[in-house]
Protein backbone atom coordinates (compact mmCIF):
# COMPACT_ATOMS: atom_id res chain seq x y z
CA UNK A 1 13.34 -54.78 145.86
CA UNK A 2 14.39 -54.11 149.33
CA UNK A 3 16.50 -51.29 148.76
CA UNK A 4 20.02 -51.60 149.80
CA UNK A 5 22.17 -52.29 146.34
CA UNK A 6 20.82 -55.74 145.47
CA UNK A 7 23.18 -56.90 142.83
CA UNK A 8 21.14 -56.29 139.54
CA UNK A 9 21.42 -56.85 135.66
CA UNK A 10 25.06 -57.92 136.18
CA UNK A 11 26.30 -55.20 138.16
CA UNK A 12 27.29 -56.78 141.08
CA UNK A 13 30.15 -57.24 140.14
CA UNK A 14 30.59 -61.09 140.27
CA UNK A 15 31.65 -63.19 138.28
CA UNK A 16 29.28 -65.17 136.43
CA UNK A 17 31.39 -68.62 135.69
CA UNK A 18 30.70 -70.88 133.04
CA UNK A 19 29.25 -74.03 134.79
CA UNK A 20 29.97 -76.92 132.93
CA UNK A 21 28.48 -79.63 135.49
CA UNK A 22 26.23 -82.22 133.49
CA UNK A 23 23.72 -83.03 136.32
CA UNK A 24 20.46 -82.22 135.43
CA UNK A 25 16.63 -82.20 137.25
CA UNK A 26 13.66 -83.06 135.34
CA UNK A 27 15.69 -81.42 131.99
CA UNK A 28 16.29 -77.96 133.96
CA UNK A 29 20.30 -77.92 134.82
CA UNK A 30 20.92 -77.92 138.44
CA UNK A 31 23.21 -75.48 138.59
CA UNK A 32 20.08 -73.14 137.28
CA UNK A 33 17.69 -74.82 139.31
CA UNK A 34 19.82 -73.61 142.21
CA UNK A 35 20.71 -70.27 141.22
CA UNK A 36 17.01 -69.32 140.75
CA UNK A 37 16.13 -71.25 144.02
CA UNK A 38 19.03 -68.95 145.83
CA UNK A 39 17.72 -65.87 143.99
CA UNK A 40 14.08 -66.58 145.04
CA UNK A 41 14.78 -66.78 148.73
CA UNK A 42 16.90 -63.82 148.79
CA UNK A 43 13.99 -61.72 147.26
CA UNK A 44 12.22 -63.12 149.87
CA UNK A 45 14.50 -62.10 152.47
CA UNK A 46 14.21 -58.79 151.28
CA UNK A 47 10.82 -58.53 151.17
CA UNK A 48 10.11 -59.72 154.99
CA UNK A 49 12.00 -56.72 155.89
CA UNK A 50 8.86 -55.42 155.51
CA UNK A 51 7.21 -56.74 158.70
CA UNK A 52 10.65 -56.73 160.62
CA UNK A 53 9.72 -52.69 160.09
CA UNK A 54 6.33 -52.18 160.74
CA UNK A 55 7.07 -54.76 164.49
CA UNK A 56 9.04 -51.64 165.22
CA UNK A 57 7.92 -49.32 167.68
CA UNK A 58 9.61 -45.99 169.12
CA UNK A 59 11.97 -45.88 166.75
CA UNK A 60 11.93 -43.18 162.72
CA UNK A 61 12.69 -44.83 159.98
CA UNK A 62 16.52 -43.31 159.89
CA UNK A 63 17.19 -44.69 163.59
CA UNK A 64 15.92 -47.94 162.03
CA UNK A 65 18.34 -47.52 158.95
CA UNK A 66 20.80 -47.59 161.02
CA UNK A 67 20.87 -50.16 163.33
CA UNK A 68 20.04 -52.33 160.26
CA UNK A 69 23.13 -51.80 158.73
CA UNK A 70 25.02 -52.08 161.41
CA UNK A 71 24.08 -56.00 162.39
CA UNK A 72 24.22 -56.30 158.85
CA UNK A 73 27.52 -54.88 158.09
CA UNK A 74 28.27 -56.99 161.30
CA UNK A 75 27.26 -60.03 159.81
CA UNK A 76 28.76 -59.12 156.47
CA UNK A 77 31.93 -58.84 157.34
CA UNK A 78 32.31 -62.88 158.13
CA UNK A 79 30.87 -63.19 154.66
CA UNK A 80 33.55 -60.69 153.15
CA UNK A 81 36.36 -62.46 155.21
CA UNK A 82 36.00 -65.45 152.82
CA UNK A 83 36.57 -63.07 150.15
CA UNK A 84 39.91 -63.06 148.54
CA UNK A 85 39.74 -59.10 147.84
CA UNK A 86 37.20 -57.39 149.86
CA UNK A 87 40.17 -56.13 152.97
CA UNK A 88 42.61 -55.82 150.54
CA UNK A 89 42.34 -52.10 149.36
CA UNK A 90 45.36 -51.26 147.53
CA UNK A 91 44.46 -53.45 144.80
CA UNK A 92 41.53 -51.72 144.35
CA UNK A 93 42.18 -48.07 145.33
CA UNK A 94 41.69 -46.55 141.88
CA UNK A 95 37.90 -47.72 142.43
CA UNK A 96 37.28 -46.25 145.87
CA UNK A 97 35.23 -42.64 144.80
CA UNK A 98 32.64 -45.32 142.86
CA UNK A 99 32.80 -47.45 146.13
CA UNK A 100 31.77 -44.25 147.78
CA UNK A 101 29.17 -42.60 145.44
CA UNK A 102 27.53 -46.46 145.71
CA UNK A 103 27.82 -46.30 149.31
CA UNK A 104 25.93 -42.48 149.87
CA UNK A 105 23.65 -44.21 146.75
CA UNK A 106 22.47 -47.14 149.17
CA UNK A 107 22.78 -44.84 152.47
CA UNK A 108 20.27 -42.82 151.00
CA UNK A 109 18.05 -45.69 149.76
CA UNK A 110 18.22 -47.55 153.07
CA UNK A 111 17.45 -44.40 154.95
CA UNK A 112 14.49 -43.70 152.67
CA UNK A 113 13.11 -46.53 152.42
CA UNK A 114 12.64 -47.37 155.62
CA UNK A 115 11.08 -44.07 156.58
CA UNK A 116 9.08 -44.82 153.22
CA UNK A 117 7.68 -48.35 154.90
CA UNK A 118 6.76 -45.96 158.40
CA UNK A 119 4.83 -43.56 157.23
CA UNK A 120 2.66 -44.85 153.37
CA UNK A 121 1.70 -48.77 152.14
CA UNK A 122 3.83 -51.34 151.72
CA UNK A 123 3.06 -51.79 148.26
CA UNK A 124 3.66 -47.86 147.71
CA UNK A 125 7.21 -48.41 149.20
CA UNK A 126 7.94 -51.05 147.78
CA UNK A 127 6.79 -50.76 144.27
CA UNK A 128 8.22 -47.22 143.71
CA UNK A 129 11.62 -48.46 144.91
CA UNK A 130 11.79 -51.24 142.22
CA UNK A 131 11.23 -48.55 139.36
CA UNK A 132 14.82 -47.81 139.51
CA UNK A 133 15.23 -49.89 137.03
CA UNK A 134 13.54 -47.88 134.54
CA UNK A 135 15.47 -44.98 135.71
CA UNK A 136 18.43 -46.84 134.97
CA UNK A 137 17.87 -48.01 131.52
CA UNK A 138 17.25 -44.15 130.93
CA UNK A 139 20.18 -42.94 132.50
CA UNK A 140 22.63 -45.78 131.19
CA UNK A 141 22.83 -43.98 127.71
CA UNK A 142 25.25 -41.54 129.49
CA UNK A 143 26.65 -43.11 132.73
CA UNK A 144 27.16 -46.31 131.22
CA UNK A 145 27.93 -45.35 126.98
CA UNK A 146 24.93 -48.41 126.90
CA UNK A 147 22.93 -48.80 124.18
CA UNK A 148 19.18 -47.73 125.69
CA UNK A 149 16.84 -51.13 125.69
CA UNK A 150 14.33 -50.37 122.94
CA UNK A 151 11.39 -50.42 125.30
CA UNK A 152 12.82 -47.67 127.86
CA UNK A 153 10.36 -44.76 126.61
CA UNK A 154 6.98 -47.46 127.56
CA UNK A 155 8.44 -48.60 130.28
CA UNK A 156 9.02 -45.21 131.93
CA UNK A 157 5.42 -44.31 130.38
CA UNK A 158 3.95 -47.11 132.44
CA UNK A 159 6.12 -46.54 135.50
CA UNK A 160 4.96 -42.88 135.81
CA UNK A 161 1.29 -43.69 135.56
CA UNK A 162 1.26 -46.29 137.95
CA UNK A 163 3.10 -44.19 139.97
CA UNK A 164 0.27 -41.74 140.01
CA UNK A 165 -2.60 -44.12 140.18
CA UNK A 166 -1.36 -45.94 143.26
CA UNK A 167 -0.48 -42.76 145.00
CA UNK A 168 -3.76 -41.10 144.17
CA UNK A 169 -2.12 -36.83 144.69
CA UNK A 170 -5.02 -35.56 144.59
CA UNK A 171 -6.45 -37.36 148.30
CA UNK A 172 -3.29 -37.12 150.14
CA UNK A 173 -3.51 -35.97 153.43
CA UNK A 174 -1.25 -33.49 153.81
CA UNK A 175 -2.32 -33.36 157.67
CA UNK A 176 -0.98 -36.60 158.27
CA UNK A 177 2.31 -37.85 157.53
CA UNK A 178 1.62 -39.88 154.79
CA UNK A 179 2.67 -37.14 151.85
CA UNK A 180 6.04 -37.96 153.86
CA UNK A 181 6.04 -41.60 152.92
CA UNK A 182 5.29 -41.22 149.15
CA UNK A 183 8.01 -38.56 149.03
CA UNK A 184 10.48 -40.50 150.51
CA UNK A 185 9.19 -43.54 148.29
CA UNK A 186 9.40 -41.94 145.44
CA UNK A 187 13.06 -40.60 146.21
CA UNK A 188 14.17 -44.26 146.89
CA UNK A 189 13.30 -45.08 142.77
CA UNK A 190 15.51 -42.38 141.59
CA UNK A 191 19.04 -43.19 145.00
CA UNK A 192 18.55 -46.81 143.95
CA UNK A 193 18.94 -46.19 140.39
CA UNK A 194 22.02 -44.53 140.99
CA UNK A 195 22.98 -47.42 143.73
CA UNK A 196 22.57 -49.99 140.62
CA UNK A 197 24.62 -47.15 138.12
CA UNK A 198 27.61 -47.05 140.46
CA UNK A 199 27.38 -51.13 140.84
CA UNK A 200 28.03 -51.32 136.70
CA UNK A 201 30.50 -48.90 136.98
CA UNK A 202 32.17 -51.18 139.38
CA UNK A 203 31.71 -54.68 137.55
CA UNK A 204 34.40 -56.56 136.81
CA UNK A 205 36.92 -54.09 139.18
CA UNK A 206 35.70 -55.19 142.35
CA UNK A 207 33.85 -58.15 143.39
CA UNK A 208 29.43 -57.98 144.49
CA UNK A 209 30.80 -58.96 148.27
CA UNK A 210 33.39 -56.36 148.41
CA UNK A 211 30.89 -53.27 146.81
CA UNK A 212 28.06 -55.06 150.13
CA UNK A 213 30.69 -54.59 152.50
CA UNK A 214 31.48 -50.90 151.91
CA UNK A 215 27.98 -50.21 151.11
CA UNK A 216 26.67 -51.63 153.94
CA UNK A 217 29.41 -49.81 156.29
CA UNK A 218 28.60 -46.23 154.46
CA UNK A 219 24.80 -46.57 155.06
CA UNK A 220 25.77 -47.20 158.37
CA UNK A 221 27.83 -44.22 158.78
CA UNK A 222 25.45 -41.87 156.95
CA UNK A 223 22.21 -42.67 159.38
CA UNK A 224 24.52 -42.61 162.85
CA UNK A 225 24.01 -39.20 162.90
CA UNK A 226 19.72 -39.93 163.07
CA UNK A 227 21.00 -42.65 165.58
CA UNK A 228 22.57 -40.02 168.25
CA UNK A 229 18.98 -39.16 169.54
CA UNK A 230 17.59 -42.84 169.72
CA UNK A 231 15.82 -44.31 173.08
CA UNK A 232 17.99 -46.89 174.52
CA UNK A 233 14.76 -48.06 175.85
CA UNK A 234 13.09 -48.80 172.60
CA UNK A 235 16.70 -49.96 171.38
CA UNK A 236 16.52 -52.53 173.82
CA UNK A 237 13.01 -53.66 173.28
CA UNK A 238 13.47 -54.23 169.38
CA UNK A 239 16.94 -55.12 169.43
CA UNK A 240 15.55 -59.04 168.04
CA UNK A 241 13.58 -57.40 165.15
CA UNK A 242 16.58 -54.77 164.36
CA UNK A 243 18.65 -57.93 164.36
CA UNK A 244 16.76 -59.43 161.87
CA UNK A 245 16.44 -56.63 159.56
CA UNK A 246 19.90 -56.59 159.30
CA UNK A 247 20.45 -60.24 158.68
CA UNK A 248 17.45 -62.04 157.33
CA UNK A 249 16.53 -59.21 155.59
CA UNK A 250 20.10 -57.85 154.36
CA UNK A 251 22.97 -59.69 154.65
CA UNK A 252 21.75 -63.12 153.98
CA UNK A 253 19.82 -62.06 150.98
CA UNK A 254 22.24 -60.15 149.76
CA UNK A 255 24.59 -63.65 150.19
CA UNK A 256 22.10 -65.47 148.20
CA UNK A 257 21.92 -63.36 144.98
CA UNK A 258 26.01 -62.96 144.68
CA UNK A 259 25.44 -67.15 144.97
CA UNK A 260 22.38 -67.50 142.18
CA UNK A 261 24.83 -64.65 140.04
CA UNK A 262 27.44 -67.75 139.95
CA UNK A 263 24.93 -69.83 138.67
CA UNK A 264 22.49 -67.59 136.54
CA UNK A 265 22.58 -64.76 134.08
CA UNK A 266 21.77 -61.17 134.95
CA UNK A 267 18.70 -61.72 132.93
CA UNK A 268 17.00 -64.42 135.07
CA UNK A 269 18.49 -62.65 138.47
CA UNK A 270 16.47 -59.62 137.46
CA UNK A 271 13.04 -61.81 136.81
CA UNK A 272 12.97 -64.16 139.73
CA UNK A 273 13.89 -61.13 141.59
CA UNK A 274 10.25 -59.86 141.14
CA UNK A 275 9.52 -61.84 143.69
CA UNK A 276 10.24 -59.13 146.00
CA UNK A 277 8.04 -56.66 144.87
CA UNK A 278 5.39 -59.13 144.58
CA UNK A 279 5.52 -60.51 148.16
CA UNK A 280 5.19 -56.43 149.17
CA UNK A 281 2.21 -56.17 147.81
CA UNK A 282 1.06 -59.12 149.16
CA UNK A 283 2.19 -58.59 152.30
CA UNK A 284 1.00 -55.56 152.60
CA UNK A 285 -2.59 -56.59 151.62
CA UNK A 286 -2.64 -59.83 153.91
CA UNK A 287 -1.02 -58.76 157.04
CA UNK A 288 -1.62 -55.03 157.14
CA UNK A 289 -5.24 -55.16 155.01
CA UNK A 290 -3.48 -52.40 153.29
CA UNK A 291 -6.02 -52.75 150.60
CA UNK A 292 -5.82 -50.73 147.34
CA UNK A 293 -8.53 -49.66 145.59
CA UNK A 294 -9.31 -50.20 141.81
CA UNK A 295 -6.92 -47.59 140.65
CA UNK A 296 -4.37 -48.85 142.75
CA UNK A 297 -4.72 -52.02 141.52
CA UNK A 298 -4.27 -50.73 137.94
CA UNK A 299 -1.27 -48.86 139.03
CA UNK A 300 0.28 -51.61 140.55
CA UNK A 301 -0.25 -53.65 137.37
CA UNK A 302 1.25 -50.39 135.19
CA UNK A 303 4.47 -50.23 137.46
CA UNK A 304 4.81 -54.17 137.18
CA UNK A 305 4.33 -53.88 133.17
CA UNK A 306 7.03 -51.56 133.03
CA UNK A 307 9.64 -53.41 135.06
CA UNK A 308 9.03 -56.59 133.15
CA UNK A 309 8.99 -54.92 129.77
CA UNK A 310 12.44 -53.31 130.94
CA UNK A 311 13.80 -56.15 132.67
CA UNK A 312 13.25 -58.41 129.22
């Protein structure tokens, strides 16, 4: 999942309304026909992030951060105006240290991952973001007084080996920059974990749009710093793909899952939302002939066992 605090498992904090329309398509309701359809194209939004990066050139993958939130928060804010609650803080004061441990959560992740996308594979990026979940159903025991699914201890057994298969320690090149990459990929598993923690913590007290627009603004705010020393030149050149990063790969998608949450449960949010992942890998392979090799393959099946066990 493209990092920045997709709304997951129910945390976004949206209300899921019972939908009581009769219309139905070929036996499959249409309000879940829809909801899976919006889901679906918002994983894909996230996922063409992906090449928005790597079209990139001049700029690290904090500058990047940046600028990405930015036209997104930009473009977020006309969503949030629609929202009854978002600009109206006093009602929801008592919840702004969550809205700000999400916000340094997905600051972190955004940052991260987009230096993660620079510098190793797009399936290692990608693919060791979306094990937060695991992390999560670990850590919601205490955060969360949740019950802990019954299949957390596989999951994370499955997680961690594919996690070493598909980054292979022992033949990275330290010489390059690449050890940078899997670090910062592997950091984005364990920030967007805690991005999707906070999000719980805020269901039902403020709504998914309201915890986008304040995320969105604090990752902005956290990578302006990295920003200070950007070339205007190369700002200039990329400005389309920056734009697009921020929009078709942020703030639309993130528009499209609080729309299939209406219409969906958590549950089938969390599987269509595999798409994302998926399309990675697959972009990675197709456009970038970022390749794996046999091991990588198996640890890219391990990591994709263990979300789906822990996403069941």
């Amino acid at each position: 999942m493209d990092p920045e605090m997709k709304p997951l498992r129910g945390g976004g904090g949206e209300a899921e309304p019972v939908l009581s329309s009769p219309s139905h398509t070929r036996g499959i309701p249409a309000p879940l026909l829809l909801g899976s359809l919006f889901v679906a194209l918002g994983a894909l939004g996230f996922a063409s992030g992906i090449i928005f990066n790597r079209a990139i050139t001049g700029l690290n993958g904090p500058q990047i951060a940046f600028f990405r939130a930015l036209s997104g928060f930009a473009l977020f804010s006309l969503f949030a105006s629609r929202d009854r609650q978002t600009f109206r803080v006093r009602n929801y004061r008592s919840a702004l240290p969550l809205l700000l441990g999400l916000g340094v959560s997905v600051g972190a992740t955004a940052t991260l991952y987009m230096t993660s996308l620079r510098y190793t594979t797009a399936a290692t990026a990608v693919l060791l973001n979306n094990t937060a979940v695991v992390y999560v159903a670990l850590l919601s025991p205490w955060m969360l007084k949740e019950a802990r699914p019954r299949l957390t201890w596989v999951s994370l057994a499955l997680a961690l080996i594919g996690m070493v298969l598909i980054t292979d320690p022992a033949n990275i090149d330290f010489r390059s920059d690449s050890w940078l990459g899997i670090l910062a990929a592997l950091a984005t598993g364990i920030t967007y974990a805690f991005a999707m923690l906070f999000s719980r913590l805020l269901g039902g007290r403020v709504s998914g749009v309201t915890q986008s627009w304040w995320s969105i603004g604090i990752a902005a705010l956290i990578a302006a710093p990295f920003a200070l020393g950007a070339p205007l030149g190369a700002v200039r050149a990329n400005w389309y793909w920056l734009l697009a990063l921020g929009t078709l790969a942020l703030s639309i998608p993130y528009f499209l899952y609080f729309q299939g949450l209406k219409r969906v449960n958590a549950q089938i949010v969390s599987m269509v939302g595999l798409l994302e992942p998926v399309c990675g890998v697959l972009i990675g392979m197709f456009l970038f002939q970022e390749i794996p090799n046999t091991l990588g393959f198996l640890g890219i099946g391990m990591i994709f066992a263990g979300i789906i066990l822990i996403s069941r």
